[in-house]
Structures are given as C-alpha cells and as structure tokens.
C-alpha atoms as a PDB file:
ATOM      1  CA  UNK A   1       0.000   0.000   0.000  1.00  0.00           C
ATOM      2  CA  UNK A   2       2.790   2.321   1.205  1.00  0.00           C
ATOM      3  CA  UNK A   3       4.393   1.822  -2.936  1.00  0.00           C
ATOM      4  CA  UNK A   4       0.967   2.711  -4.541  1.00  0.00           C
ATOM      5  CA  UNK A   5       0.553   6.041  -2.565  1.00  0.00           C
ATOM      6  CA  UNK A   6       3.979   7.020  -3.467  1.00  0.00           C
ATOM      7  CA  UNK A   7       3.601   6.354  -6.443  1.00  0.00           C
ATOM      8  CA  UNK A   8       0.544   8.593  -6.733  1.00  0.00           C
ATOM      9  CA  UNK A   9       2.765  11.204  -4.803  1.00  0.00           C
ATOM     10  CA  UNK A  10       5.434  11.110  -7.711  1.00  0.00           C
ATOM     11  CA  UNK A  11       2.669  11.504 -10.158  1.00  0.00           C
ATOM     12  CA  UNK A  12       0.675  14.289  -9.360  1.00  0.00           C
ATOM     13  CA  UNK A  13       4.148  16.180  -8.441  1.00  0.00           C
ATOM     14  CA  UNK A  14       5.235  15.180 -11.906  1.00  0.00           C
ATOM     15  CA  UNK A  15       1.520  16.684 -13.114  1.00  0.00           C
ATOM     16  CA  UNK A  16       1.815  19.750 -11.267  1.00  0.00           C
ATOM     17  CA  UNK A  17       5.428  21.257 -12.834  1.00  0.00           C
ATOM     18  CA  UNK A  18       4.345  20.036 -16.222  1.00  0.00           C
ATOM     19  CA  UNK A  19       1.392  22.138 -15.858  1.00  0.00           C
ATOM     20  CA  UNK A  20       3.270  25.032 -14.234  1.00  0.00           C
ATOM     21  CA  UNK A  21       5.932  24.853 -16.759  1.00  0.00           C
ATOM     22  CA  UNK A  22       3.279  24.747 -19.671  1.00  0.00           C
ATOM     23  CA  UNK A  23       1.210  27.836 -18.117  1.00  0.00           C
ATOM     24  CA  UNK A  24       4.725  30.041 -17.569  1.00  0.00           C
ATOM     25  CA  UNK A  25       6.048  29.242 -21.164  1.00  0.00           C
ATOM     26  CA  UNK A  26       3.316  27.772 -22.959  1.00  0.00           C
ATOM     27  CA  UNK A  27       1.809  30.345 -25.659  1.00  0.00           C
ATOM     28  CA  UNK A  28       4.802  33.168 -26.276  1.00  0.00           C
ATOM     29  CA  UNK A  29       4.789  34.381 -29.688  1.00  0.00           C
ATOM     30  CA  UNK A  30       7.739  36.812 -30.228  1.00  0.00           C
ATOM     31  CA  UNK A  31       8.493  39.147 -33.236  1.00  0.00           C
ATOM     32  CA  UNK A  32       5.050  38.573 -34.859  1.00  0.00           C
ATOM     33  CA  UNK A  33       3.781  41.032 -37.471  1.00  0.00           C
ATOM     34  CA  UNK A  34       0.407  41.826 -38.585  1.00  0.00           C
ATOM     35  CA  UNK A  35      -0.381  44.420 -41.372  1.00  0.00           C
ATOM     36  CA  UNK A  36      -3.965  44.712 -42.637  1.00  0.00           C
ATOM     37  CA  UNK A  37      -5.970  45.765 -46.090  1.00  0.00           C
ATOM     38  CA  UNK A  38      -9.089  46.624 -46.597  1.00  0.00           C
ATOM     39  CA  UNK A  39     -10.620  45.808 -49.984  1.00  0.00           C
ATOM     40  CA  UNK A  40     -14.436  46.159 -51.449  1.00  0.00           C
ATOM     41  CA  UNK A  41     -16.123  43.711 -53.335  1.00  0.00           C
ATOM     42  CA  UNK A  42     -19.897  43.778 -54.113  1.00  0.00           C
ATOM     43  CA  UNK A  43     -20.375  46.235 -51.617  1.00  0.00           C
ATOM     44  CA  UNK A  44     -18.777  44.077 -48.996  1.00  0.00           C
ATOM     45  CA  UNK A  45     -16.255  45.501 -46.586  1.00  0.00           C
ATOM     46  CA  UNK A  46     -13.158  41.932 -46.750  1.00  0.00           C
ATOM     47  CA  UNK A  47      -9.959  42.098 -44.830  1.00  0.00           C
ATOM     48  CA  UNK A  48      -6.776  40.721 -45.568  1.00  0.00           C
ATOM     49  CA  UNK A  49      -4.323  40.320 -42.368  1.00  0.00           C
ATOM     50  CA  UNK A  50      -0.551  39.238 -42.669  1.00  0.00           C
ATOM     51  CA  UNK A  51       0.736  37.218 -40.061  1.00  0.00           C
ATOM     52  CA  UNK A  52       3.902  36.158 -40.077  1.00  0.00           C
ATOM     53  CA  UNK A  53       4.268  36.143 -43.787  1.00  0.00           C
ATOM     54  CA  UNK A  54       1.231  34.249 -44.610  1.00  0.00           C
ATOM     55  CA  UNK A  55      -2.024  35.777 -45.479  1.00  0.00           C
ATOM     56  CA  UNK A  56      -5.768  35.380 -43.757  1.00  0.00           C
ATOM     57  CA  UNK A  57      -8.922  36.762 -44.426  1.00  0.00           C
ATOM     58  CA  UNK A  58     -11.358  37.485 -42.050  1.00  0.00           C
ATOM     59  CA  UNK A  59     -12.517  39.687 -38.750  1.00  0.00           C
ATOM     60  CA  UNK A  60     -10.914  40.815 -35.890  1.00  0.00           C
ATOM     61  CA  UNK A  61     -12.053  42.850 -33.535  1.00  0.00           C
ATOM     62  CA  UNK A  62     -10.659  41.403 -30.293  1.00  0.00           C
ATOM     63  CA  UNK A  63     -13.960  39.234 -28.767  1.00  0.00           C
ATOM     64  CA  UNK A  64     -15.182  35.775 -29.556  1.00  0.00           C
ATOM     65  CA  UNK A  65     -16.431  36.285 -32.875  1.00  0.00           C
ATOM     66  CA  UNK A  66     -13.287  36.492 -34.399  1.00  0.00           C
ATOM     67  CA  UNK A  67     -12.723  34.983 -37.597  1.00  0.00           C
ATOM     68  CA  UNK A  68      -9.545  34.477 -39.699  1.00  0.00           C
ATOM     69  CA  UNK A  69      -9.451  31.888 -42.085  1.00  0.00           C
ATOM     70  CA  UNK A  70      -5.713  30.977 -44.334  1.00  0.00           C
ATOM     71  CA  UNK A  71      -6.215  32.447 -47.975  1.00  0.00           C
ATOM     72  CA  UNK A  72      -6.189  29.734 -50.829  1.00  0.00           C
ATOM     73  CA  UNK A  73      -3.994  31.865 -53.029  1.00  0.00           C
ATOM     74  CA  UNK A  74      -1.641  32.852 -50.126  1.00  0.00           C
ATOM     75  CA  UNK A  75       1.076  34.566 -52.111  1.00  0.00           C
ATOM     76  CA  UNK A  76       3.878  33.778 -49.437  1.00  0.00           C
ATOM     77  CA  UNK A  77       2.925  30.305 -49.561  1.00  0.00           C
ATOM     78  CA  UNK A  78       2.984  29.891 -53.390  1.00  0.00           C
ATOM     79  CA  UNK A  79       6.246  31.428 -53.593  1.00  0.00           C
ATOM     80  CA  UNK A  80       7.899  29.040 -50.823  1.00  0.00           C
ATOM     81  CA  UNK A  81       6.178  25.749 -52.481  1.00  0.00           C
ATOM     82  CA  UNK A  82       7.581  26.860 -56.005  1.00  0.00           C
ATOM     83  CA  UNK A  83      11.501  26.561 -53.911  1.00  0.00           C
END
C-alpha cells in the first residue's frame, strides 16, 4: 500500500510542474507582425491580415467572434512551395 501512494505522490508532483511549466512558457509568440488591407467587393467591406508572412482573411475585432481563415492563393505560400 505504502508503494501505490507514493507512487501517486510522484505523479501528481510530476503533473503539477508540467502544468506550471506549460502555463509560464506555454503560448509566447515573439516578433510577430500583422499588417492589414481593406478591400471592397460587391459592396462588402473583406480584410486581408498578414501574419507572419502568410495571409488570412477574415474579422478581428478582439472578442469571440473572431474569424480568420488561411487564404487559398496565399502569395507567401505559393512562392515558398515553387523553392
């Protein structure tokens, strides 16, 4: 009995850095550029962001119904895939 509850012990210590570890430097983004254009078609207001040299269209405006989707003709990524 005394090997099972230290075993346990180990365990959840183990659990508890890896989740400390992941929540202190889990989601860093550094050096990350985003440039926007705004272009009208059929009367309809469409953004273009680049991130990180790849380009999305869709909304943000910083609440949960943010929506960026990866362009289909993504210049960046048409010019890496012809290398």
């Amino acid at each position: 009995m005394k090997t099972r509850t230290s075993i346990y012990h180990r365990t959840f210590a183990f659990a508890y850095v890896l989740l400390v570890a992941v929540i202190f430097c889990g989601c860093e983004s550094k050096n990350v550029t985003v440039e926007q254009t705004t272009t009208t078609i059929n009367g309809r207001e469409i953004k273009i962001y680049t991130i990180d040299s790849c380009e999305y269209i869709g909304t943000i405006y910083g609440n949960n119904a943010d929506v960026l989707s990866h362009k289909g003709n993504c210049k960046f990524c048409s010019e890496r895939s012809k290398k």
